[in-house]
C-alpha atoms as a PDB file:
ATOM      1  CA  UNK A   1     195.864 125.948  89.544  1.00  0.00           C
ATOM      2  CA  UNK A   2     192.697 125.378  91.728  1.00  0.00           C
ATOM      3  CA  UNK A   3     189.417 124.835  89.723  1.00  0.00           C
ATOM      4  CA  UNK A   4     187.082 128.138  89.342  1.00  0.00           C
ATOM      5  CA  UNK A   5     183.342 129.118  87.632  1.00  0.00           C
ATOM      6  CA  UNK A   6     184.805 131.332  85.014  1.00  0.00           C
ATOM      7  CA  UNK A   7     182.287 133.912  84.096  1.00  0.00           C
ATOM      8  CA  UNK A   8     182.839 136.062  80.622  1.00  0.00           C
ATOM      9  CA  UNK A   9     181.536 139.936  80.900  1.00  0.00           C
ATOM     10  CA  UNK A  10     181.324 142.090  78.306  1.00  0.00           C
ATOM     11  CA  UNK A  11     178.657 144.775  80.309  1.00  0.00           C
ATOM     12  CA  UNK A  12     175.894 143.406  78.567  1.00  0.00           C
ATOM     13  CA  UNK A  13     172.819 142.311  80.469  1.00  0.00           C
ATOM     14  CA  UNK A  14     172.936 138.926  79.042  1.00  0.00           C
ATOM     15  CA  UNK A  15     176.895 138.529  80.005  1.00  0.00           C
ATOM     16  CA  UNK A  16     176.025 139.682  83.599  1.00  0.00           C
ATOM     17  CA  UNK A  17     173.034 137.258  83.614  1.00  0.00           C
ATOM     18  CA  UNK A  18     175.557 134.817  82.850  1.00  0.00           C
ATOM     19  CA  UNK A  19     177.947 136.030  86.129  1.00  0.00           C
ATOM     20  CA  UNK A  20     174.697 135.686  88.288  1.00  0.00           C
ATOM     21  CA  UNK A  21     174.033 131.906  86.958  1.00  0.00           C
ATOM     22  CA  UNK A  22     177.636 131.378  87.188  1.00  0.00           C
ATOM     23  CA  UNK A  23     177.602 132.688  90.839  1.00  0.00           C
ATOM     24  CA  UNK A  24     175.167 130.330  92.013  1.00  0.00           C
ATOM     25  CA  UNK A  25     176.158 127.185  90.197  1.00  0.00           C
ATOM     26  CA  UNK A  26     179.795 127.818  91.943  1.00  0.00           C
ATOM     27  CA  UNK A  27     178.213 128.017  95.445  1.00  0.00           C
ATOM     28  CA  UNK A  28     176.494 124.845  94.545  1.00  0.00           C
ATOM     29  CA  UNK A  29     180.226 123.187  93.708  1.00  0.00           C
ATOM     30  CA  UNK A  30     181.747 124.846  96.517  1.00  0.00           C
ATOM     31  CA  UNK A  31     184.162 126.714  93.730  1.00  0.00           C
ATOM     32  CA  UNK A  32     185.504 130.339  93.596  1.00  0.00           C
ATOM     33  CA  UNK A  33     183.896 132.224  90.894  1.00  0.00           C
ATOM     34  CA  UNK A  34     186.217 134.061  88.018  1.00  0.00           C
ATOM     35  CA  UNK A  35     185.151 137.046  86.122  1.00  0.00           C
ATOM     36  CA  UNK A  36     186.762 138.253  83.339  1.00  0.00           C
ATOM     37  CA  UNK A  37     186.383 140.876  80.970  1.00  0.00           C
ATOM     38  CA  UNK A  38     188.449 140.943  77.450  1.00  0.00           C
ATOM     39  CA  UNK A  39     190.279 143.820  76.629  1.00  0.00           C
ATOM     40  CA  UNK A  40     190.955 144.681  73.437  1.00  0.00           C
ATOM     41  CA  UNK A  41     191.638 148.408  72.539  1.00  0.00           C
ATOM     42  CA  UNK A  42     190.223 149.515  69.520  1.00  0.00           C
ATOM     43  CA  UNK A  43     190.446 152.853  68.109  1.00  0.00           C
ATOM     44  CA  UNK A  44     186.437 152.941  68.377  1.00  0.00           C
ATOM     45  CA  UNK A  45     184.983 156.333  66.843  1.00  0.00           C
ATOM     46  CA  UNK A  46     181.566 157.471  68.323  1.00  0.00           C
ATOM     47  CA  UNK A  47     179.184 159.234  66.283  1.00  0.00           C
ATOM     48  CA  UNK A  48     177.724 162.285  67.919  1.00  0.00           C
ATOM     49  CA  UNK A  49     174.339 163.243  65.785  1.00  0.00           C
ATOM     50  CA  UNK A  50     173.645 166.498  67.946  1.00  0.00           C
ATOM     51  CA  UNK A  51     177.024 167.775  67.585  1.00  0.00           C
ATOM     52  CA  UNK A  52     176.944 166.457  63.570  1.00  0.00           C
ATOM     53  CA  UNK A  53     180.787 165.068  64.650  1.00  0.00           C
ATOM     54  CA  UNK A  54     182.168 161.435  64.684  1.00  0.00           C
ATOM     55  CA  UNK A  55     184.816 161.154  67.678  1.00  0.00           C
ATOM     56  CA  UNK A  56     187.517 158.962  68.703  1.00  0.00           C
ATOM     57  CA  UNK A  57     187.298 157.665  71.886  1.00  0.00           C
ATOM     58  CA  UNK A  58     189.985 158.401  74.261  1.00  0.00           C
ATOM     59  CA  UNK A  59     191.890 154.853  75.381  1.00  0.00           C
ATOM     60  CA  UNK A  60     192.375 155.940  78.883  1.00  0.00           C
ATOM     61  CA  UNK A  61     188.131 155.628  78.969  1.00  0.00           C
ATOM     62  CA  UNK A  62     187.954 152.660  77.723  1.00  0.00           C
ATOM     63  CA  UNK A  63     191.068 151.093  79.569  1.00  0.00           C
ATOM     64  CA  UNK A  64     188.624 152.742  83.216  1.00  0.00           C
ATOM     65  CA  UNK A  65     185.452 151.098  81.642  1.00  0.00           C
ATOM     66  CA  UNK A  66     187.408 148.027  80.759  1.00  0.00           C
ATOM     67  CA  UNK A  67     188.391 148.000  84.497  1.00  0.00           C
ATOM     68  CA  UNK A  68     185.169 148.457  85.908  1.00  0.00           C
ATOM     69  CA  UNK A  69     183.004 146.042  84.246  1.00  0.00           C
ATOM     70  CA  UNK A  70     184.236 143.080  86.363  1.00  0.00           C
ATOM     71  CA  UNK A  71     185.111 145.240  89.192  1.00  0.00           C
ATOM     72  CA  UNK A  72     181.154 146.489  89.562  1.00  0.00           C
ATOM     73  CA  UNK A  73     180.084 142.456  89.054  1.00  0.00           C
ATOM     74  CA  UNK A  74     182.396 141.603  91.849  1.00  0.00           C
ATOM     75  CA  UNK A  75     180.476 143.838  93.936  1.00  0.00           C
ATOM     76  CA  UNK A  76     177.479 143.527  93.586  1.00  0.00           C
ATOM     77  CA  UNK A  77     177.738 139.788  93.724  1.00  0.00           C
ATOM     78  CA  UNK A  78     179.481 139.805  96.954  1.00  0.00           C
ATOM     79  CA  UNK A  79     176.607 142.094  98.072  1.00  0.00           C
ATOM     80  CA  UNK A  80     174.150 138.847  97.341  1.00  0.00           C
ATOM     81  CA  UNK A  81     176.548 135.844  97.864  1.00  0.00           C
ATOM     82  CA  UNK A  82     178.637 137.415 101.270  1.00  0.00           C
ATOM     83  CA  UNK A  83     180.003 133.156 100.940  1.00  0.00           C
ATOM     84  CA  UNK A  84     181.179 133.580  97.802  1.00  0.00           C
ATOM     85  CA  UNK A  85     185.036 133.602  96.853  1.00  0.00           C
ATOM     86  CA  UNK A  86     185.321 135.955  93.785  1.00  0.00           C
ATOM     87  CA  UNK A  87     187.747 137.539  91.551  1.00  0.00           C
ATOM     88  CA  UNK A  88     187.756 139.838  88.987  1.00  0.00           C
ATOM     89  CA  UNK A  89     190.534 140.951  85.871  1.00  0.00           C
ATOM     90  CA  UNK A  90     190.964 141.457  82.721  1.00  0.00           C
ATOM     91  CA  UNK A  91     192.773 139.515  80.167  1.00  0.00           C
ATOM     92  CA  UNK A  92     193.871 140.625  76.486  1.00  0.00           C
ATOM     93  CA  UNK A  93     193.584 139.100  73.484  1.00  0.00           C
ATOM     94  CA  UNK A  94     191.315 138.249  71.059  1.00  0.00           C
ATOM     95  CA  UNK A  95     187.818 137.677  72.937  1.00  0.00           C
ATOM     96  CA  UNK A  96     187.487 133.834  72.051  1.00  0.00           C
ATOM     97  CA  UNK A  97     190.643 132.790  72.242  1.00  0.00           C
ATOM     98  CA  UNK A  98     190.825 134.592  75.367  1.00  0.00           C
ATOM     99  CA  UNK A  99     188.314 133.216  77.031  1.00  0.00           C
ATOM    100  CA  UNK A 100     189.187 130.007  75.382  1.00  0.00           C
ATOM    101  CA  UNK A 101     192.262 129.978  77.537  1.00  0.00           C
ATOM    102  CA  UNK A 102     190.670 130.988  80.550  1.00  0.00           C
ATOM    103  CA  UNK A 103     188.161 128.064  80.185  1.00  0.00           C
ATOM    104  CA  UNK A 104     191.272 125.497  80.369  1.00  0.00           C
ATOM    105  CA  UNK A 105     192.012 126.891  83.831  1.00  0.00           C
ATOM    106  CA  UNK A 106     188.362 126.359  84.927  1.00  0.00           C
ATOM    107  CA  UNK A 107     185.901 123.426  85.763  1.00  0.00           C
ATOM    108  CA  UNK A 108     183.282 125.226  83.632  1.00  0.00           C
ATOM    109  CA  UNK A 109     182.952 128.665  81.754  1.00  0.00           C
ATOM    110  CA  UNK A 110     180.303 130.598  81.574  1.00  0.00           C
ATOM    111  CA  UNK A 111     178.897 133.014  78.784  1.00  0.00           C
ATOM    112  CA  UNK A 112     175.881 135.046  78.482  1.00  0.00           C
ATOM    113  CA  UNK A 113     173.528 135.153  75.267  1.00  0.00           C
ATOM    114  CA  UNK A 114     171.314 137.840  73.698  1.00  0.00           C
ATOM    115  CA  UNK A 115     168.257 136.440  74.685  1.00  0.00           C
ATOM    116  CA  UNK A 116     165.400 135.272  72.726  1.00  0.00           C
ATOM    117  CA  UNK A 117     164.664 136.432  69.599  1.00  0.00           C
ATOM    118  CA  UNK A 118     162.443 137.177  65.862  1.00  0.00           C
ATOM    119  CA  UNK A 119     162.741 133.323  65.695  1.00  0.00           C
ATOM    120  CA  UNK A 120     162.266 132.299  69.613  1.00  0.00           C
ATOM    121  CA  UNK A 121     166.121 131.145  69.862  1.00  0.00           C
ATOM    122  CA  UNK A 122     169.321 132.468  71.381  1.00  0.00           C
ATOM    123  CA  UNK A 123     171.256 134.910  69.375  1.00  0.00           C
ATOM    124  CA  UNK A 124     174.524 133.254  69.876  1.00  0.00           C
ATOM    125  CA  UNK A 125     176.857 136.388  68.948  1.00  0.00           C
ATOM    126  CA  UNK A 126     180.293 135.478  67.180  1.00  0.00           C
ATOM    127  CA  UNK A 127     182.465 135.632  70.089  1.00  0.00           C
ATOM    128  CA  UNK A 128     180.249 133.071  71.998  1.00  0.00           C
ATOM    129  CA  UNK A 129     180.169 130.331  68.836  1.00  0.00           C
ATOM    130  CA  UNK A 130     183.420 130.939  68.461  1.00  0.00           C
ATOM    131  CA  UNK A 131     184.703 130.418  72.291  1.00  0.00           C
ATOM    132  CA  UNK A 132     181.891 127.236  72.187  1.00  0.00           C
ATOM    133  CA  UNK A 133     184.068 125.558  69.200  1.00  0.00           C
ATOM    134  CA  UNK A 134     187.266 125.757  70.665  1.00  0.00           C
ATOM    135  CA  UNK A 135     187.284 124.814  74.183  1.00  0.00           C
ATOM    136  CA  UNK A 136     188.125 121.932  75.474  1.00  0.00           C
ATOM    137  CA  UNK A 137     186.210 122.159  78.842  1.00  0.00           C
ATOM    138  CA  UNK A 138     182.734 122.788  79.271  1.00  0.00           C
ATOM    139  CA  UNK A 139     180.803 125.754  78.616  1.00  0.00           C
ATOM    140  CA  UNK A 140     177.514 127.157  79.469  1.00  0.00           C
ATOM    141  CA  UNK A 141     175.379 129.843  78.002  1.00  0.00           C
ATOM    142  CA  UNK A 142     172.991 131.784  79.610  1.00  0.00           C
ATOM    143  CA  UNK A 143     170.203 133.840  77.734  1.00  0.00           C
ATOM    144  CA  UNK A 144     169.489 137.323  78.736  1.00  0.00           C
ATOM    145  CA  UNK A 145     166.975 137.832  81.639  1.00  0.00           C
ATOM    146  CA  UNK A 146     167.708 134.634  83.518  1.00  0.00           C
ATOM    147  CA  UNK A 147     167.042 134.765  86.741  1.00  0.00           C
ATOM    148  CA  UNK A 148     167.469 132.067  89.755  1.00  0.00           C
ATOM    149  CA  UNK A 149     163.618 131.472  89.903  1.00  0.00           C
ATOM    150  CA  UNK A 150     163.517 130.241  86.574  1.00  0.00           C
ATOM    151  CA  UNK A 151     165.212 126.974  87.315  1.00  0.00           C
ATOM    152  CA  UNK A 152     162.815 126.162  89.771  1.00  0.00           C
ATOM    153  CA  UNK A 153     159.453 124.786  89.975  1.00  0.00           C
ATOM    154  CA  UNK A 154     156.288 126.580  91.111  1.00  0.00           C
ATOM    155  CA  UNK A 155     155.230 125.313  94.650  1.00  0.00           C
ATOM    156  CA  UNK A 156     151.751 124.167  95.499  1.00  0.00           C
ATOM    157  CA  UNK A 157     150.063 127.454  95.467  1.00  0.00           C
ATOM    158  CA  UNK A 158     151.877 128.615  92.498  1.00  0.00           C
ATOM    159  CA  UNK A 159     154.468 130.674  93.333  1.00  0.00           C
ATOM    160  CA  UNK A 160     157.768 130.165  92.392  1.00  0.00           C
ATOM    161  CA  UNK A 161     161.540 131.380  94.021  1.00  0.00           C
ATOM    162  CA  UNK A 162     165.092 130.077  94.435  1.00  0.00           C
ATOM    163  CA  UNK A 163     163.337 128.006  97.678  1.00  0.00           C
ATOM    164  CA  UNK A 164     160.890 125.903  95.436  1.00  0.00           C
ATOM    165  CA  UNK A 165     162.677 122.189  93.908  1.00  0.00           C
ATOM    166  CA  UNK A 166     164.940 122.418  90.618  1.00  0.00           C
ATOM    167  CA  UNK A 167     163.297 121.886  87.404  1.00  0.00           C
ATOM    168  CA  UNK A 168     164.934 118.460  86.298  1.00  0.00           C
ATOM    169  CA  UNK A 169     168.120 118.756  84.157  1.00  0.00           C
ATOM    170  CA  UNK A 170     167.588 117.744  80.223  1.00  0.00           C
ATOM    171  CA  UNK A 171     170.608 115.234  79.009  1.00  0.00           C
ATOM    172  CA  UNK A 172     170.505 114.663  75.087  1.00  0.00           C
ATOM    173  CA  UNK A 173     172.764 111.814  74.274  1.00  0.00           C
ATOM    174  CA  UNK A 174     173.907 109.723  71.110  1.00  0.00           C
ATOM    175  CA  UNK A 175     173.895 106.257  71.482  1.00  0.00           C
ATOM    176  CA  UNK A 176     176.265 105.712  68.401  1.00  0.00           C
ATOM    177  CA  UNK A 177     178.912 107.988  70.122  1.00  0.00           C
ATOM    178  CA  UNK A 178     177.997 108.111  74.109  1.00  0.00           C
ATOM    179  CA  UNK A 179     180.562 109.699  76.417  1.00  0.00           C
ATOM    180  CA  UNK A 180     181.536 109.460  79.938  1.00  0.00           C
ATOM    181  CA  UNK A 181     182.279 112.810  80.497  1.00  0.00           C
ATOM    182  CA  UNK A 182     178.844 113.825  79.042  1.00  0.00           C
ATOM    183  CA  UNK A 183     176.343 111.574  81.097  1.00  0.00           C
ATOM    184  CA  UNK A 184     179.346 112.387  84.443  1.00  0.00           C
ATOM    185  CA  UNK A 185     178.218 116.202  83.937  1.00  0.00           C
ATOM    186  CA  UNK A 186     174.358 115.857  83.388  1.00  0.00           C
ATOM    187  CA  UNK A 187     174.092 113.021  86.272  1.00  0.00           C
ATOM    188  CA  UNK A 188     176.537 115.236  88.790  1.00  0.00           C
ATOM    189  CA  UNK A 189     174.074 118.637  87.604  1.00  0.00           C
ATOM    190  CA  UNK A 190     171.091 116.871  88.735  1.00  0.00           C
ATOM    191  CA  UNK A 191     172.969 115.238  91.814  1.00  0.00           C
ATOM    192  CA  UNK A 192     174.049 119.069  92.387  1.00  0.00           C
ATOM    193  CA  UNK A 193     170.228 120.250  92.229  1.00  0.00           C
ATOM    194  CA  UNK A 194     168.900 117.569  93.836  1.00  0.00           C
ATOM    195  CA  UNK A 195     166.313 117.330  90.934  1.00  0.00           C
ATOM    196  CA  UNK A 196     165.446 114.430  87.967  1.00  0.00           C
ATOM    197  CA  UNK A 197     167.313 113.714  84.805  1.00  0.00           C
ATOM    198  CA  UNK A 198     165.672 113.608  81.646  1.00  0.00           C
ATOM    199  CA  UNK A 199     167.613 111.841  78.867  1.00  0.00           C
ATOM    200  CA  UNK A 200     166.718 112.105  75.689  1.00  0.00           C
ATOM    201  CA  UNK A 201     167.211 109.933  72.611  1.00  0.00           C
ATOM    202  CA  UNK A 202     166.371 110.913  69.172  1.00  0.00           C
ATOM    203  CA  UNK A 203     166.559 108.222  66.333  1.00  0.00           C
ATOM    204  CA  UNK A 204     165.202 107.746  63.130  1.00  0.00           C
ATOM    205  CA  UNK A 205     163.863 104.841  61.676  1.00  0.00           C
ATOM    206  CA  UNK A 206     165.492 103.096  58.389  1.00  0.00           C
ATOM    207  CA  UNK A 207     165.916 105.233  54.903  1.00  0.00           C
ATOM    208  CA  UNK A 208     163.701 103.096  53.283  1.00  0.00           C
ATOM    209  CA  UNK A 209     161.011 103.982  55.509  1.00  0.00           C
ATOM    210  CA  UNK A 210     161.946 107.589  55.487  1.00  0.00           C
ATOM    211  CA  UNK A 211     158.700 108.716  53.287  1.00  0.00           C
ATOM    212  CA  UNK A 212     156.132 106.131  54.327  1.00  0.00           C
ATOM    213  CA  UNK A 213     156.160 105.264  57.628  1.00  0.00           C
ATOM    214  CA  UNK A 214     153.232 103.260  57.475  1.00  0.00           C
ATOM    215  CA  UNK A 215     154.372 101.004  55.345  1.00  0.00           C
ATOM    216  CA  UNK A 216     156.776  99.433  57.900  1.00  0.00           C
ATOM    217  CA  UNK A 217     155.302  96.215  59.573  1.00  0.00           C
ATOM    218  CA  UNK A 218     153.622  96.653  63.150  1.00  0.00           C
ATOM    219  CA  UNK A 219     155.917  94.578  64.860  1.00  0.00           C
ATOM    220  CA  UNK A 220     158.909  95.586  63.275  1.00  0.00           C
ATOM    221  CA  UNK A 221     158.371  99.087  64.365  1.00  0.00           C
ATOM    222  CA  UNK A 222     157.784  97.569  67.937  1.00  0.00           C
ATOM    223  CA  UNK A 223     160.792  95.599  67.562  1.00  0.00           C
ATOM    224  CA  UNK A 224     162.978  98.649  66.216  1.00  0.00           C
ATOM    225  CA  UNK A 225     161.529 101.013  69.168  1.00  0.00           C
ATOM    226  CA  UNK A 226     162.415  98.213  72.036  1.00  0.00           C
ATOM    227  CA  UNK A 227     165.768  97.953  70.629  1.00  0.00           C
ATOM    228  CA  UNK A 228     166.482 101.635  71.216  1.00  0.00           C
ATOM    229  CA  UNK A 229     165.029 101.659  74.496  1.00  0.00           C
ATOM    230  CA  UNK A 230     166.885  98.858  75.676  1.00  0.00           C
ATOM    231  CA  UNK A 231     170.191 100.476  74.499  1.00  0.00           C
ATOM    232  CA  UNK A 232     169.698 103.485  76.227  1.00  0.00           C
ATOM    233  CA  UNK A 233     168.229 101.436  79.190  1.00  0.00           C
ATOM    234  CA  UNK A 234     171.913  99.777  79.116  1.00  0.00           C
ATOM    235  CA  UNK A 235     174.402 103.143  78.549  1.00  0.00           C
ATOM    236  CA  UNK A 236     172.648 104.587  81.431  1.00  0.00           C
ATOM    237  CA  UNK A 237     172.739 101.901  84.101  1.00  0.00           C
ATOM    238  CA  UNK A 238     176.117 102.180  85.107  1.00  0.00           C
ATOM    239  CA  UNK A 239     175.424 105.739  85.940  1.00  0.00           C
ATOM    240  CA  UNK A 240     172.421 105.078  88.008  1.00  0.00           C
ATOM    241  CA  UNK A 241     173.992 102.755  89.930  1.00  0.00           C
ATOM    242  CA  UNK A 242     176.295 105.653  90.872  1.00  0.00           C
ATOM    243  CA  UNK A 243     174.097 108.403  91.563  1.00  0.00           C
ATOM    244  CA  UNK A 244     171.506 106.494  92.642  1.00  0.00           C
ATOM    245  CA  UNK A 245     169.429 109.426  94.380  1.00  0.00           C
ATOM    246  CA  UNK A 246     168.939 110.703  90.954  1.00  0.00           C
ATOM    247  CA  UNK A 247     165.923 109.826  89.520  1.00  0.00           C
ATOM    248  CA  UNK A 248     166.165 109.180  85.544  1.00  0.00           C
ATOM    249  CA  UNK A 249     163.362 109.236  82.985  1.00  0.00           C
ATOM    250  CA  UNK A 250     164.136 108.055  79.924  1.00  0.00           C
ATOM    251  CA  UNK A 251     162.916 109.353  76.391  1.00  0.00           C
ATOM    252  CA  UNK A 252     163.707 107.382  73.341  1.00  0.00           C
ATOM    253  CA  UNK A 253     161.993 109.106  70.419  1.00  0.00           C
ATOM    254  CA  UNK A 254     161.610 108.714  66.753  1.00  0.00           C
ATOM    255  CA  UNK A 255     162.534 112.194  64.802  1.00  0.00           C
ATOM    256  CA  UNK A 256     165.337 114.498  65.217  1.00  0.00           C
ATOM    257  CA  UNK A 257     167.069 115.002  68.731  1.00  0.00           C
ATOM    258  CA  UNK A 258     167.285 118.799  68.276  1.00  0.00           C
ATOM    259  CA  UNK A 259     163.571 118.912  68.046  1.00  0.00           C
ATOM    260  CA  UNK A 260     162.720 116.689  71.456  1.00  0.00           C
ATOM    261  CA  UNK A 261     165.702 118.784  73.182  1.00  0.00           C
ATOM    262  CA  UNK A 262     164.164 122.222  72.596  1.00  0.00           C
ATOM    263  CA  UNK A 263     160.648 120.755  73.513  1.00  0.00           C
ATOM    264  CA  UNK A 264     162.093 119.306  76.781  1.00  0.00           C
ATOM    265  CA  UNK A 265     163.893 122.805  77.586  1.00  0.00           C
ATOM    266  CA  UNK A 266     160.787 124.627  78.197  1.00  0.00           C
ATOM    267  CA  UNK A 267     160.553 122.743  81.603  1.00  0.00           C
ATOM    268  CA  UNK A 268     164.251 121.845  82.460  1.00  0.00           C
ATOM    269  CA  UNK A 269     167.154 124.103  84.582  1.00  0.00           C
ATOM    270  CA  UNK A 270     169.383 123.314  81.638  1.00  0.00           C
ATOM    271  CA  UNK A 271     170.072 121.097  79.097  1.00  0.00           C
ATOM    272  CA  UNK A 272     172.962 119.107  78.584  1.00  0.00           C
ATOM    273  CA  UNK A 273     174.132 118.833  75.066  1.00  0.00           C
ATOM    274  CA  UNK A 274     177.576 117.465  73.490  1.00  0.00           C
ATOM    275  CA  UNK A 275     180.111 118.997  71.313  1.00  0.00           C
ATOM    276  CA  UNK A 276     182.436 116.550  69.438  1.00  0.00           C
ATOM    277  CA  UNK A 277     186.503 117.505  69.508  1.00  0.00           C
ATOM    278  CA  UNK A 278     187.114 118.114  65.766  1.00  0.00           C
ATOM    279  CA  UNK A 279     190.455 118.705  65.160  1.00  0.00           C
ATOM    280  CA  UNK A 280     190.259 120.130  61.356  1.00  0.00           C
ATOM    281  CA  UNK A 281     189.799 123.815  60.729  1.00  0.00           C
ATOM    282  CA  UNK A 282     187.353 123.222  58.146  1.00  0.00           C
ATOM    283  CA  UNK A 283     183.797 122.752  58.895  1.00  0.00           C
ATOM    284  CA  UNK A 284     181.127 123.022  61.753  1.00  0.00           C
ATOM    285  CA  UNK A 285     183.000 122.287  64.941  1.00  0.00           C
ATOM    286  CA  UNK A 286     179.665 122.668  67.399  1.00  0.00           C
ATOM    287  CA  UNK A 287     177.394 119.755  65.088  1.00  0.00           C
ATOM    288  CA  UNK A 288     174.066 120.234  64.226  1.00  0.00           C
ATOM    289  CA  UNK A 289     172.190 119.059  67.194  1.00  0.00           C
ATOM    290  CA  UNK A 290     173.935 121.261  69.377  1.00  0.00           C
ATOM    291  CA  UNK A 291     174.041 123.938  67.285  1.00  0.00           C
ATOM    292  CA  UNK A 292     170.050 124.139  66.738  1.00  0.00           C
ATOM    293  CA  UNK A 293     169.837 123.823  71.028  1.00  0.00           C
ATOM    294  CA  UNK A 294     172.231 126.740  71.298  1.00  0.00           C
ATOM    295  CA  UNK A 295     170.161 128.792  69.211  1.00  0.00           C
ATOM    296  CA  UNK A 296     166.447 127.473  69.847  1.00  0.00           C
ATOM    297  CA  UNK A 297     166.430 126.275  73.449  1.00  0.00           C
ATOM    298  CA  UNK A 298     164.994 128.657  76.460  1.00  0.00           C
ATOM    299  CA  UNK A 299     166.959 127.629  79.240  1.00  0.00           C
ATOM    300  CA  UNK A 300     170.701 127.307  79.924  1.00  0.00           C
ATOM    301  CA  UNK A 301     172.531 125.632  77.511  1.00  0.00           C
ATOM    302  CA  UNK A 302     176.248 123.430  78.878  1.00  0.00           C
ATOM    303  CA  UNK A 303     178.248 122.344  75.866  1.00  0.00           C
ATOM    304  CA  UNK A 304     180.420 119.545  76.930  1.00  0.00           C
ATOM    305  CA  UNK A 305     183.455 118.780  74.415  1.00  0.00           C
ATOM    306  CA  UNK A 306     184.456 115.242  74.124  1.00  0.00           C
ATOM    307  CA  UNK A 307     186.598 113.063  71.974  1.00  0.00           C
END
């Protein structure tokens, strides 16, 4: 099966901010776009408070809303990208596992989030985390209210559209576990926007120094911060020898990497994080780092599963 941009709906505004963001990264790939809406009947009861009556709601109305949610996306998406290749359907199932399936037919899924919240983060409902842990290809989340102006900078006179440059692209990467398929999507995102690449390195120094920092020798903490420059220097030249019209900064920073990566994502067009494959059903299956991005960052999130 051909490669698409799969887009999850649910009717939410943050789901059909994820089909716009989805829409344009597939022109940018030259990809059809996929939307898909999980049905699951449930025998939903509505409470009515002016008629003092709780009903059930009729499954023929929710098989015709079920229908339309990706139908009216289509549409109105064609309406702005006339270019575009789209199609629309529904799938059953359970909603993760669902769209976890519909992610392994697909170069990149797509889910919307609820948007910033009480503590300045994503709300990352259920079925998102859930569809996030499980995939095997990667996934992007969009917050509610995204628009395409957002990724871009504000020209000279301070106005900003979808005609201004990209805001660069924010890579955070882990030197003790660096992957190919990682850097290969941040460096081919910025390639894609024709915009910078900001990778980002959070390390901490030695235990023993954990509580007094100042007690560590002058030039050992030189020595310690050249050493982690000069590895990250050396995992990313490879890659800029193959996209070499990407221009790279690189930030190699003492603290936690969740903390520099939400800092970064006030200025970036998304942020490029990594989810290790875990194969056990116990425990967290996103990791920490990613985890705190998902929920803290304000800009697009891509979770890219690796080994």
């Amino acid at each position: 099966m051909s490669r698409t941009v799969t887009a999850g709906l649910d009717g939410s505004p943050e789901s059909l901010a994820a089909a716009d963001w989805a829409a344009r990264e597939a022109l940018r790939r030259g990809l059809p776009l996929r939307l898909v809406h999980v049905y699951e009947w449930q025998p939903y009861s509505v409470y009515a408070p002016l008629a003092g009556a709780v009903a059930a709601v009729d499954p023929d109305v929710q098989q015709r809303w079920a229908e339309s949610v990706p139908r009216d996306a289509a549409a109105e998406l064609a309406r702005r990208h006339p270019d575009l290749e789209i199609s629309a359907g529904l799938v059953t199932g359970r909603p993760a596992a669902a769209l976890a399936a519909a992610a392994e037919e697909s170069e990149l899924l797509v889910l919307g989030s609820r948007g910033l919240g009480a503590l300045a983060g994503f709300l990352v409902g259920s079925v998102a985390s859930a569809t996030v842990a499980q995939v095997t290809r990667p996934v992007v989340l969009v917050r509610a209210g995204e628009q395409g102006k957002d990724e871009h900078r504000p020209d000279l006179d301070g106005l900003v559209s979808e005609y201004t440059p990209f805001r660069d692209v924010v890579l955070g990467i882990d030197l003790a576990r660096p992957h190919d398929d990682l850097i290969a999507f941040a460096f081919e995102a910025a390639a894609l926007r024709r915009t910078g690449l900001r990778v980002v390195h959070g390390w901490n120094l030695p235990a023993s120094y954990g509580f007094n920092p100042a007690a560590m020798a002058l030039d050992l903490a030189h020595e310690l911060t050249a050493a982690q420059a000069k590895a990250l220097t050396e995992a990313l030249a490879p890659w800029r020898a193959k996209y070499p019209a990407v221009e790279v900064v690189e930030h190699s920073l003492v603290g936690g990497a969740a903390h520099h990566l939400v800092e970064a994502a006030a200025d970036a067009s998304l942020v490029v994080v990594g989810r290790r494959v875990r194969h056990s059903p116990a425990g967290l299956h996103i990791g920490t780092v990613t985890h705190a991005v998902l929920h803290h960052a304000n800009a697009p999130v891509a979770v890219v599963p690796h080994d």
